[in-house]
Protein backbone atom coordinates (compact mmCIF):
# COMPACT_ATOMS: atom_id res chain seq x y z
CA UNK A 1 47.52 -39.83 -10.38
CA UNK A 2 47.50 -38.77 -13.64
CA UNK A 3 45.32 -35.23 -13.74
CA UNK A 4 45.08 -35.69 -17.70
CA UNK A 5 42.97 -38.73 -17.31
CA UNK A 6 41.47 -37.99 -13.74
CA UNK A 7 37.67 -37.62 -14.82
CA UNK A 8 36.58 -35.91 -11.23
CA UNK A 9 35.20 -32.73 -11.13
CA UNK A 10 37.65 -30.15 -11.08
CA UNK A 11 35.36 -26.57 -10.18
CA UNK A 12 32.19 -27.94 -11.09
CA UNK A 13 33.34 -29.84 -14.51
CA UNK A 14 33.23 -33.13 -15.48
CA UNK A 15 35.67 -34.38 -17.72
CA UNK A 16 33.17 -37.45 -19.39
CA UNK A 17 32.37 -36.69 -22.54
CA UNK A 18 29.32 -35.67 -23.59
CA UNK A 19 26.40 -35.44 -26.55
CA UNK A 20 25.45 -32.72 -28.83
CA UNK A 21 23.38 -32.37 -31.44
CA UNK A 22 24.31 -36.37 -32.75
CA UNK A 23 28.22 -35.71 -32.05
CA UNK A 24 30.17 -36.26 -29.20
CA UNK A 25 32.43 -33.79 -26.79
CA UNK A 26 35.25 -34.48 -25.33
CA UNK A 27 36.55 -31.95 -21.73
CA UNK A 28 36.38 -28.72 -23.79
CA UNK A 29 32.59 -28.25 -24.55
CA UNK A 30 32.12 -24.42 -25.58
CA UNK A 31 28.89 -24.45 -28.46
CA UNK A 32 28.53 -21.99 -30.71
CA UNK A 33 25.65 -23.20 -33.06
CA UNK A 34 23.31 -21.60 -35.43
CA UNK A 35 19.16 -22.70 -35.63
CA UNK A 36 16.51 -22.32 -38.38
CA UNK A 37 13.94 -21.72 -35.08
CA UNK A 38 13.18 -21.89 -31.82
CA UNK A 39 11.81 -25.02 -31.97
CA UNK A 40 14.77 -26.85 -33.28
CA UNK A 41 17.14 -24.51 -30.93
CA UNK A 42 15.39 -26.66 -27.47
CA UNK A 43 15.34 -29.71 -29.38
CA UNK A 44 18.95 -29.97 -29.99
CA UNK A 45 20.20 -27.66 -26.73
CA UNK A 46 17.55 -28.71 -24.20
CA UNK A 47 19.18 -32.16 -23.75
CA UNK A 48 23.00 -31.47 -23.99
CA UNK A 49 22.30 -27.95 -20.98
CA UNK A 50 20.19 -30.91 -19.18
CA UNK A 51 23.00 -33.29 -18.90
CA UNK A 52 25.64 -30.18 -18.04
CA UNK A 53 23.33 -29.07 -15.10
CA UNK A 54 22.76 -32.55 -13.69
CA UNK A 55 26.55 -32.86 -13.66
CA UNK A 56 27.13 -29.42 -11.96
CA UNK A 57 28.42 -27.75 -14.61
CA UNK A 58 27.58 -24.11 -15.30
CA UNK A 59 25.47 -22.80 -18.60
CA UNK A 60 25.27 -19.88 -20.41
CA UNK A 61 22.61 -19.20 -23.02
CA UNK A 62 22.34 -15.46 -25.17
């Protein structure tokens, strides 16, 4: 087994990449991102803290 290329969940992560905001992440997927308003803040976050939570993956949101 290779652990670099293992993509189980290791503590609740999932090591598939994922989409944000028209890009793609690899296993490191910390988002720092700047919006012109709320309403284009849940149209770009809503999905990508959506897929994170269906894949048990933990969120944090300031």
């Amino acid at each position: 087994m290779n652990p670099t290329q293992d993509n189980t969940k290791f503590r609740g992560e999932d090591n598939q990449p994922m989409r944000f905001a028209n890009a793609t992440l690899g296993k490191h997927r910390h988002v720092c991102a700047f919006f012109h308003g709320a309403e284009e803040e849940y149209r770009v976050l809503l999905p990508f803290v959506k897929e994170g939570l269906a894949r048990g993956e933990k969120a944090f949101h300031i």
